[in-house]
C-alpha atoms as a PDB file:
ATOM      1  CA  UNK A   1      12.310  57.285  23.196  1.00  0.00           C
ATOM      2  CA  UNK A   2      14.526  59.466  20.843  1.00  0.00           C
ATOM      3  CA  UNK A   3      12.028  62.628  19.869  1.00  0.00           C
ATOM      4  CA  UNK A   4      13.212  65.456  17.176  1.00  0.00           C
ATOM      5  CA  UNK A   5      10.795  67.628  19.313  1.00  0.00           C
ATOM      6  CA  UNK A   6       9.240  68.977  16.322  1.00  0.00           C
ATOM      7  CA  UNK A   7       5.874  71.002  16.443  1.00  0.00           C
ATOM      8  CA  UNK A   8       3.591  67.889  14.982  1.00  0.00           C
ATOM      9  CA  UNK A   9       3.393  64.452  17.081  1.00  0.00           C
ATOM     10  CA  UNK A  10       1.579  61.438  15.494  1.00  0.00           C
ATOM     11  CA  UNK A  11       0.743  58.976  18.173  1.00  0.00           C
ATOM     12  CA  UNK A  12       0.902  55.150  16.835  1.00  0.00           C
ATOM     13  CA  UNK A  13      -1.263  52.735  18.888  1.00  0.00           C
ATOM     14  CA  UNK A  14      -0.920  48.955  18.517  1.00  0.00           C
ATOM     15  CA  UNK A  15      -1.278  46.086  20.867  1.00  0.00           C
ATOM     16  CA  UNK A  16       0.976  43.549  18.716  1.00  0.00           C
ATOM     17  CA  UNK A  17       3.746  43.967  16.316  1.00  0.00           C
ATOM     18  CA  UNK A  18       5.243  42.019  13.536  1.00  0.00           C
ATOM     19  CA  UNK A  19       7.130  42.616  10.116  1.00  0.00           C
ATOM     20  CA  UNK A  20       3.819  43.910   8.818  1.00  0.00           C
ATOM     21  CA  UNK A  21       3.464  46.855  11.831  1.00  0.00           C
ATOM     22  CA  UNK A  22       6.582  47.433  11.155  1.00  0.00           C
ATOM     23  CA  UNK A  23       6.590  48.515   7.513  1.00  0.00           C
ATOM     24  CA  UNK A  24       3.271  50.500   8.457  1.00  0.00           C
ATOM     25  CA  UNK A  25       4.821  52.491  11.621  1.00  0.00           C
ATOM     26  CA  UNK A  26       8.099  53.231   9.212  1.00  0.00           C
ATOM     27  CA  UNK A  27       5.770  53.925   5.913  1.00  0.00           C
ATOM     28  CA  UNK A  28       3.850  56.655   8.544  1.00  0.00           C
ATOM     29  CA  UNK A  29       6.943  58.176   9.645  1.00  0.00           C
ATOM     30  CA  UNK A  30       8.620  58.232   6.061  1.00  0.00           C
ATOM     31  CA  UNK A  31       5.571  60.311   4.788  1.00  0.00           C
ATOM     32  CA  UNK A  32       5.397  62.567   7.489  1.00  0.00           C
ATOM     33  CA  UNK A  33       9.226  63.832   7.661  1.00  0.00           C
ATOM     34  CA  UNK A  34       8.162  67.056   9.764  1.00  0.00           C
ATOM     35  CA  UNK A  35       6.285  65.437  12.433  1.00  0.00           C
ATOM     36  CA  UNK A  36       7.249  63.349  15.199  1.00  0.00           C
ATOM     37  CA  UNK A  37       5.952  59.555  15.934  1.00  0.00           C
ATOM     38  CA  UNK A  38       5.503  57.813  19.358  1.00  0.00           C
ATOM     39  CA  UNK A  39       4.346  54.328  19.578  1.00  0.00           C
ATOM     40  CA  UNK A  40       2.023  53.608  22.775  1.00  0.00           C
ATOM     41  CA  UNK A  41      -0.113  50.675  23.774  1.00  0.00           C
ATOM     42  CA  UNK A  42      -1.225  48.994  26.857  1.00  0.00           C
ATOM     43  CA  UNK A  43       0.234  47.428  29.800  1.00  0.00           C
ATOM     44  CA  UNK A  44       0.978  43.482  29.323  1.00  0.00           C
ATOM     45  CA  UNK A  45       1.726  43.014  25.472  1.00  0.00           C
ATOM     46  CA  UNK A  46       4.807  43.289  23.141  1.00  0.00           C
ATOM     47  CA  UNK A  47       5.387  46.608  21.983  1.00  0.00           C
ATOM     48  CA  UNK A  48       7.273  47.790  18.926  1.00  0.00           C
ATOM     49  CA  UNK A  49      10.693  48.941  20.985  1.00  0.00           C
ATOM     50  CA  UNK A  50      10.180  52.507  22.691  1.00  0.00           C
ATOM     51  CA  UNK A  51       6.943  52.584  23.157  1.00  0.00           C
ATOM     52  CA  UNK A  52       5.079  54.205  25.643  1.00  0.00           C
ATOM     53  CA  UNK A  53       2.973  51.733  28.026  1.00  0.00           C
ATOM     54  CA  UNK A  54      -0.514  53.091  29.482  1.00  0.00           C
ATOM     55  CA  UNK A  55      -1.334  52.157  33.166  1.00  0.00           C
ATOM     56  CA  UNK A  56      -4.890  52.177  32.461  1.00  0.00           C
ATOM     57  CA  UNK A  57      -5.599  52.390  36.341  1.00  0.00           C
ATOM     58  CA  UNK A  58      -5.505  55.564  36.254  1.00  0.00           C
ATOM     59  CA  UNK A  59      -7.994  56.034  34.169  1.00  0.00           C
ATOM     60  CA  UNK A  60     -11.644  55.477  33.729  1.00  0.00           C
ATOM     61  CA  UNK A  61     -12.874  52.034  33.102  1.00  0.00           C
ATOM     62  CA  UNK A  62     -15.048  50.443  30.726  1.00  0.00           C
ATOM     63  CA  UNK A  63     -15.219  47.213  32.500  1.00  0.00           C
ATOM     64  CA  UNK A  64     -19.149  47.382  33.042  1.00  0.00           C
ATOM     65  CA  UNK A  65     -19.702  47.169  29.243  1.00  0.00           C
ATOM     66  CA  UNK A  66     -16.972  44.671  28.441  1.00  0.00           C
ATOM     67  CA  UNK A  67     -19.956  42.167  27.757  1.00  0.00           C
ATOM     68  CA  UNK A  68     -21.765  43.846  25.165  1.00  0.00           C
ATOM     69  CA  UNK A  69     -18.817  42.292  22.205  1.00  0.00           C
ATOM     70  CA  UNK A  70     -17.961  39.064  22.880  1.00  0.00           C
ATOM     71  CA  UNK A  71     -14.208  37.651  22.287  1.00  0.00           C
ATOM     72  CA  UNK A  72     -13.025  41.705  22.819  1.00  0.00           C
ATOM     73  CA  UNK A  73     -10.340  42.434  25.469  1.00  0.00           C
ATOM     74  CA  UNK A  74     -11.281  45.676  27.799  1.00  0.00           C
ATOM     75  CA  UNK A  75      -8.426  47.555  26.197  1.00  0.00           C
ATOM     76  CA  UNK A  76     -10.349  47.338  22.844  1.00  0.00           C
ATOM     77  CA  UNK A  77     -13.052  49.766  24.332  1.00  0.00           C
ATOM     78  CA  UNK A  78     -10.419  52.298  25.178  1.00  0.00           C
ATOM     79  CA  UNK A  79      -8.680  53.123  22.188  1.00  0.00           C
ATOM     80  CA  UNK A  80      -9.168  57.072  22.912  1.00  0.00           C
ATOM     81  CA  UNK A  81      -6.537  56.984  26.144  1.00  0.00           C
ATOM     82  CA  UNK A  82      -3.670  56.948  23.655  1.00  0.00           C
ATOM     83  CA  UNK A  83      -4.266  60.643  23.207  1.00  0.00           C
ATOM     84  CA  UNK A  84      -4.861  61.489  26.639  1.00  0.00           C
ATOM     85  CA  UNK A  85      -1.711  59.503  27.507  1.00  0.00           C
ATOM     86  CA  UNK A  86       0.761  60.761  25.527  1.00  0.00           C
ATOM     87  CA  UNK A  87      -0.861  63.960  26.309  1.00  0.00           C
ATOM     88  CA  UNK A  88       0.059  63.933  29.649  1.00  0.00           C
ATOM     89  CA  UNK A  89       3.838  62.715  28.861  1.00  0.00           C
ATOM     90  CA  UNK A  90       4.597  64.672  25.745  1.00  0.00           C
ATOM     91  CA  UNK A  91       2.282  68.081  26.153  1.00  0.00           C
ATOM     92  CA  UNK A  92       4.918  70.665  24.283  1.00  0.00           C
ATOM     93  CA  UNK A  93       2.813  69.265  20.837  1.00  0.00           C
ATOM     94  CA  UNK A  94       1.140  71.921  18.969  1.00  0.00           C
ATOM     95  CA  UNK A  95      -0.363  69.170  16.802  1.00  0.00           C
ATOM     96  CA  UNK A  96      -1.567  65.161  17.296  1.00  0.00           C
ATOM     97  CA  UNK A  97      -2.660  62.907  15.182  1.00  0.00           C
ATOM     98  CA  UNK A  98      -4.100  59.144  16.732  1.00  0.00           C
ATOM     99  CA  UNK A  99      -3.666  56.079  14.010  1.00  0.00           C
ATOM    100  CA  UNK A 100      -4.183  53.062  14.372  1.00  0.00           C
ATOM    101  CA  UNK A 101      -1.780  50.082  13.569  1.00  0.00           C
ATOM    102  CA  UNK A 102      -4.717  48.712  11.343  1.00  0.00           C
ATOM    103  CA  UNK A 103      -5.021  51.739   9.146  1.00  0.00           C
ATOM    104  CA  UNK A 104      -2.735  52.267   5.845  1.00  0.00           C
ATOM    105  CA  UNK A 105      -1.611  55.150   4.037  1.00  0.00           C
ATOM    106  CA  UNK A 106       0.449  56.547   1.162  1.00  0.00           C
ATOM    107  CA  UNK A 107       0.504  60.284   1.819  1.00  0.00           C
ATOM    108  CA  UNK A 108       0.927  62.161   4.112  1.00  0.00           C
ATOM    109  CA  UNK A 109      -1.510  63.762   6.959  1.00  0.00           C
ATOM    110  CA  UNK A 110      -1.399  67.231   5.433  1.00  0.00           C
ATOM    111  CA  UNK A 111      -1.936  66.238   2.123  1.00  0.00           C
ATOM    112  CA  UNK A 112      -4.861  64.120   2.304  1.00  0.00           C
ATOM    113  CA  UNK A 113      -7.000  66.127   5.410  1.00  0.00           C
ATOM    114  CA  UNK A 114      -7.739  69.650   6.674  1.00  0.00           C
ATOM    115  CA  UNK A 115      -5.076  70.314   9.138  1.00  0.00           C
ATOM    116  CA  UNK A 116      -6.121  73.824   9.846  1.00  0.00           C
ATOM    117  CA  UNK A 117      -9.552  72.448  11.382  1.00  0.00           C
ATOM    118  CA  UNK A 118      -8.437  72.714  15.871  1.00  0.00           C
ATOM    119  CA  UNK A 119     -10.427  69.183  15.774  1.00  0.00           C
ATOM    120  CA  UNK A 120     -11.134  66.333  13.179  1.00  0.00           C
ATOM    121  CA  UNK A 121     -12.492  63.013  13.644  1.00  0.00           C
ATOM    122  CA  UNK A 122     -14.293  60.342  10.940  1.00  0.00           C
ATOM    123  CA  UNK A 123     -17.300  58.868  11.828  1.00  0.00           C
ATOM    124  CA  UNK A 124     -19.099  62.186  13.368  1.00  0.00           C
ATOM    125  CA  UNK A 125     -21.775  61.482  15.826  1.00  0.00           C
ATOM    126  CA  UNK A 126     -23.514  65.056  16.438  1.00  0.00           C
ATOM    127  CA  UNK A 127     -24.962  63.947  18.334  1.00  0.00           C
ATOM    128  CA  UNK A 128     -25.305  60.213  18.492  1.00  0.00           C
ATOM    129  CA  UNK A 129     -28.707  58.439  18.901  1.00  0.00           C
ATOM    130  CA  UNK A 130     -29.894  57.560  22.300  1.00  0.00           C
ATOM    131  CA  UNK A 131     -31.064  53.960  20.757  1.00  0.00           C
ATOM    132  CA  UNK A 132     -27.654  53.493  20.236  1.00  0.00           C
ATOM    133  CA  UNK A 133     -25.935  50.784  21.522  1.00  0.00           C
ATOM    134  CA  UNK A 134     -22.915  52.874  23.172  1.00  0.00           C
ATOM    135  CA  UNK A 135     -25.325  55.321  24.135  1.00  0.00           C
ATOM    136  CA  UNK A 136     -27.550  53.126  25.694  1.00  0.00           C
ATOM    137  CA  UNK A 137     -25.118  51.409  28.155  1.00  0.00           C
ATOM    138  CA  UNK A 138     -23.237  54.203  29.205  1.00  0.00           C
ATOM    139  CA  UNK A 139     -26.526  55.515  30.239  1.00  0.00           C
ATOM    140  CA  UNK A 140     -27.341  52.027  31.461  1.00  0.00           C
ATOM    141  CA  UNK A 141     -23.785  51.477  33.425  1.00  0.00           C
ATOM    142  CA  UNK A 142     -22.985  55.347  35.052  1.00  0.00           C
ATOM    143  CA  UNK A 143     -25.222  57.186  37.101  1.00  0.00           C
ATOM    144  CA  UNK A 144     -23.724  60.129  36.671  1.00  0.00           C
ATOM    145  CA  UNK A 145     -25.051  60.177  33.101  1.00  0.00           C
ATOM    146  CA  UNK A 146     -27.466  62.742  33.509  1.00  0.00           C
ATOM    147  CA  UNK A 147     -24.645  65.380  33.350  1.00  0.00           C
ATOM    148  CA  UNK A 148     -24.633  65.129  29.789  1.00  0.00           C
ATOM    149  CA  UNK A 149     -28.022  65.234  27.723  1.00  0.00           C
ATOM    150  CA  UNK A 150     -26.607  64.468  24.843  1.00  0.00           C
ATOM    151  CA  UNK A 151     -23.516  62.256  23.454  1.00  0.00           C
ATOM    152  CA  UNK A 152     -21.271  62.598  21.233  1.00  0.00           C
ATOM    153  CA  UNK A 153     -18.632  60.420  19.004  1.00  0.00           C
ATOM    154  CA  UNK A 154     -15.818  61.289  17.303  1.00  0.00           C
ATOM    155  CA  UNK A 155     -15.580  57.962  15.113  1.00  0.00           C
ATOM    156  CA  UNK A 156     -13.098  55.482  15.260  1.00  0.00           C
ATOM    157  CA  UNK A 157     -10.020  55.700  17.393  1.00  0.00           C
ATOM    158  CA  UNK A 158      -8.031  55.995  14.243  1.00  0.00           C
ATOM    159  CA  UNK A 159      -6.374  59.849  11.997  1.00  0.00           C
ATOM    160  CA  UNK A 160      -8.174  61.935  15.049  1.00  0.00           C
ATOM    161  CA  UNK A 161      -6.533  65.282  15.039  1.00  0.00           C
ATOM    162  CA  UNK A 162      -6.021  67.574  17.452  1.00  0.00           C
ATOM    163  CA  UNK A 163      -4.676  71.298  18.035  1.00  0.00           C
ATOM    164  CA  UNK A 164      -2.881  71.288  21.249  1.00  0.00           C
ATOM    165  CA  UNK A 165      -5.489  73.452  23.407  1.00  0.00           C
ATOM    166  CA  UNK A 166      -8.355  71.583  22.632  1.00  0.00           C
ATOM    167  CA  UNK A 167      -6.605  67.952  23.596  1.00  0.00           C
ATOM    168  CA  UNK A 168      -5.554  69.877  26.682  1.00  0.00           C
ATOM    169  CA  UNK A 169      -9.201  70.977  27.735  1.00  0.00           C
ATOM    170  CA  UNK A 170      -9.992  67.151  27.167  1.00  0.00           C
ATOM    171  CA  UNK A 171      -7.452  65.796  29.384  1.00  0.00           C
ATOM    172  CA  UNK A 172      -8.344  68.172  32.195  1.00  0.00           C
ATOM    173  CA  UNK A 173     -11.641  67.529  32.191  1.00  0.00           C
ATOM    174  CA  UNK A 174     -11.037  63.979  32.070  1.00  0.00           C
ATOM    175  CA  UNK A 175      -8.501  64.294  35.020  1.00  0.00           C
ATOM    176  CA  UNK A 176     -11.082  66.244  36.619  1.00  0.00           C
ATOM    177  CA  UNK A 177     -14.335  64.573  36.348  1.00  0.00           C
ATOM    178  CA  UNK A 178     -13.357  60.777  35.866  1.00  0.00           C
ATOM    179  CA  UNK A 179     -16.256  59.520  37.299  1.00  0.00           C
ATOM    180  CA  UNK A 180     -18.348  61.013  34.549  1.00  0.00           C
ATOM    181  CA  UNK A 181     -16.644  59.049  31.793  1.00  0.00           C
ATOM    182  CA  UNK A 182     -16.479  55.062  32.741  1.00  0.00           C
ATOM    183  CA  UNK A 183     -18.423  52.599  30.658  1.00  0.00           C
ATOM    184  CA  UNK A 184     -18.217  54.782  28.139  1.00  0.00           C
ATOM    185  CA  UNK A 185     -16.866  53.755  25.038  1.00  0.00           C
ATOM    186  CA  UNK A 186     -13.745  55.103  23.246  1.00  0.00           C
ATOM    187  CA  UNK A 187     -15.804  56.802  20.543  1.00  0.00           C
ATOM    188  CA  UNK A 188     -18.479  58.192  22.478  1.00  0.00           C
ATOM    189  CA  UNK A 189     -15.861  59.249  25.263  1.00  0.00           C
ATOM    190  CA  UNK A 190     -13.713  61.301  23.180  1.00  0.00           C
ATOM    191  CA  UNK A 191     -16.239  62.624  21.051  1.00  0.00           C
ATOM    192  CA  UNK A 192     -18.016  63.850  24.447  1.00  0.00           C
ATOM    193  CA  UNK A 193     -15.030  65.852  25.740  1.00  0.00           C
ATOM    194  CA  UNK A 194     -14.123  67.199  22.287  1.00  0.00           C
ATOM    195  CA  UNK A 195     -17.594  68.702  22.215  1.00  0.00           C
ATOM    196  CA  UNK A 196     -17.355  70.468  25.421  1.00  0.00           C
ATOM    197  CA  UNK A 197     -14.830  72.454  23.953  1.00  0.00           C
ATOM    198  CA  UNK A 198     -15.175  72.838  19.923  1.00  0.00           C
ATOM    199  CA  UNK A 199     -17.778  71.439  16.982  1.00  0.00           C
ATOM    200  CA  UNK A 200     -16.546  67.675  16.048  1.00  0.00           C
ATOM    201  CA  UNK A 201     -15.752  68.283  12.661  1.00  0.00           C
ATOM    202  CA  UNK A 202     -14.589  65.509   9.647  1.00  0.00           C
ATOM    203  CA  UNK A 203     -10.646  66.255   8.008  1.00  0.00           C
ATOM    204  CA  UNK A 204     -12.560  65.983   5.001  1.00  0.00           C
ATOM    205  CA  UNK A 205     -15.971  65.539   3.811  1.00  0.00           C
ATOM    206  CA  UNK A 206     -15.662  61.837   2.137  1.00  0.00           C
ATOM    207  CA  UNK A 207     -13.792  60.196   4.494  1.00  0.00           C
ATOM    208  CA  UNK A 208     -16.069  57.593   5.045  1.00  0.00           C
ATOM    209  CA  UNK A 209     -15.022  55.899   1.768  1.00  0.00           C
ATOM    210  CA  UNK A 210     -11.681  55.640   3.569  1.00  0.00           C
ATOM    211  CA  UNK A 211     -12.272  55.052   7.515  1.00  0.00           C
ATOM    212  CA  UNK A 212     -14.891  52.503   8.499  1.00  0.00           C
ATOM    213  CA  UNK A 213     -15.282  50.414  11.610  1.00  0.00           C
ATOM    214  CA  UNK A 214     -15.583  46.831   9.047  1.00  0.00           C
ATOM    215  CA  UNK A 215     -13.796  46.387   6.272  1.00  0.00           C
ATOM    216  CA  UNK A 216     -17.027  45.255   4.154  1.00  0.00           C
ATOM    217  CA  UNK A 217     -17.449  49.306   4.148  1.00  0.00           C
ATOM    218  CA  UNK A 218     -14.681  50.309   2.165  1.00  0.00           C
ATOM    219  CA  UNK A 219     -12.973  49.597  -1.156  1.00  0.00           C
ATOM    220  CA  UNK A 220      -9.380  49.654  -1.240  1.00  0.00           C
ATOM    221  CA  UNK A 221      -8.273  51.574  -4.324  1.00  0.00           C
ATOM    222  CA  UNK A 222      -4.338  52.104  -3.990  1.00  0.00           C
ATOM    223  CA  UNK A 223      -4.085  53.995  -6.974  1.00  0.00           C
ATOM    224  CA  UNK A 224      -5.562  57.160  -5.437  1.00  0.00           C
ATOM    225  CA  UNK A 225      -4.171  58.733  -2.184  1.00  0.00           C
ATOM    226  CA  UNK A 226      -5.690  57.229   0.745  1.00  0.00           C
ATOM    227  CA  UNK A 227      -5.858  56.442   4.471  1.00  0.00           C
ATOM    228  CA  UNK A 228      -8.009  53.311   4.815  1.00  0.00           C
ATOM    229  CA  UNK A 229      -8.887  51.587   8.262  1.00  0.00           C
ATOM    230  CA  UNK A 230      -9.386  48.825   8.965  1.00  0.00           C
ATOM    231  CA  UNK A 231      -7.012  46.905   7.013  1.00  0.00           C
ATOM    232  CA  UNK A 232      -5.840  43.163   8.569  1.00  0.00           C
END
């Protein structure tokens, strides 16, 4: 892993990689010249060369609420330990940013959202519903989830931003208290933790025309500046 060991680290998850991942991890990088890029992803698939590999052991597990989407692997409800990772192996970052291999772009980070927020997500649960789904079987699956009256998302596991002191409160808390965060899904995990510490906040106020969790909820218009997710 060859790091500039810049100020600014954008963290690159993907669980596959072909010509296509390719062009989008280079694109990333090429528009971002000031920050640094890591690729991660999980134990037991082909990663794009240098890339970090998560032992998800150590973690907490989602494995209780693996049913609830059919034809899903268990590392696709724990898209949120790529920050918490890379955290713990590269914490000299005074800025992260989480994307997604399915997301596009053609500007860069600072140009499109609010970098001087200390937290952004997309999606913004503030809190979420307790008929949602997530909601409802992480209360369902842990009994320690009386802890928290309330829960929280961040939005999709894709451009989350964080200052460095505010990811660090996350991962020790997370180290801390594991047992308060299985079967709890990526979105509702990270958005949780980020709330114990700062207001979950948007990088800009329309960015759900860009970041979606389907496709059928955006409209790709590539003659604007944009981050879109998902994109196949």
């Amino acid at each position: 892993m060859k790091l500039k060991m810049g100020k600014k680290l954008i963290i690159f998850s993907h669980h596959y990689f072909n010509d296509e991942i390719i062009d989008r991890f280079y694109n990333l990088k090429n528009l971002n010249p000031h920050w640094d890029i890591v690729s991660i992803g999980f134990e037991g698939y082909n990663l794009l060369k240098d890339s970090i590999y998560i032992k998800k052991d150590i973690y907490p597990s989602n494995k209780d609420i693996q049913y609830y989407v059919q034809n899903k692997s268990l590392d696709w409800f724990d898209g949120d330990l790529c920050l918490y990772d890379v955290y713990t192996k590269l914490p000299e970052y005074d800025e992260y940013f989480l994307y997604e291999y399915d997301t596009i772009c053609n500007v860069s980070i600072e140009s499109f959202f609010d970098t001087s927020l200390d937290f952004f997500g997309s999606t913004i649960c503030n809190p979420g519903r307790e008929d949602w789904e997530w909601v409802k079987l992480y209360r369902q699956h842990n009994n320690h989830n009386v802890i928290f009256d309330k829960i929280y998302s961040c939005g999709q596991t894709t451009t989350i931003y964080f200052k460095n002191h505010i990811l660090k409160q996350c991962v020790d808390e997370l180290n801390k208290n594991k047992h308060l965060y299985s079967n709890m899904f990526s979105e509702i995990r990270c958005g949780t933790l980020v709330n114990q510490f700062t207001t979950l906040k948007k990088g800009r106020d329309d960015i759900s025309r860009y970041i979606s969790w389907t496709a059928n909820y955006i409209t790709l218009e590539k003659n604007i500046p944009y981050f879109y997710h998902p994109v196949k």
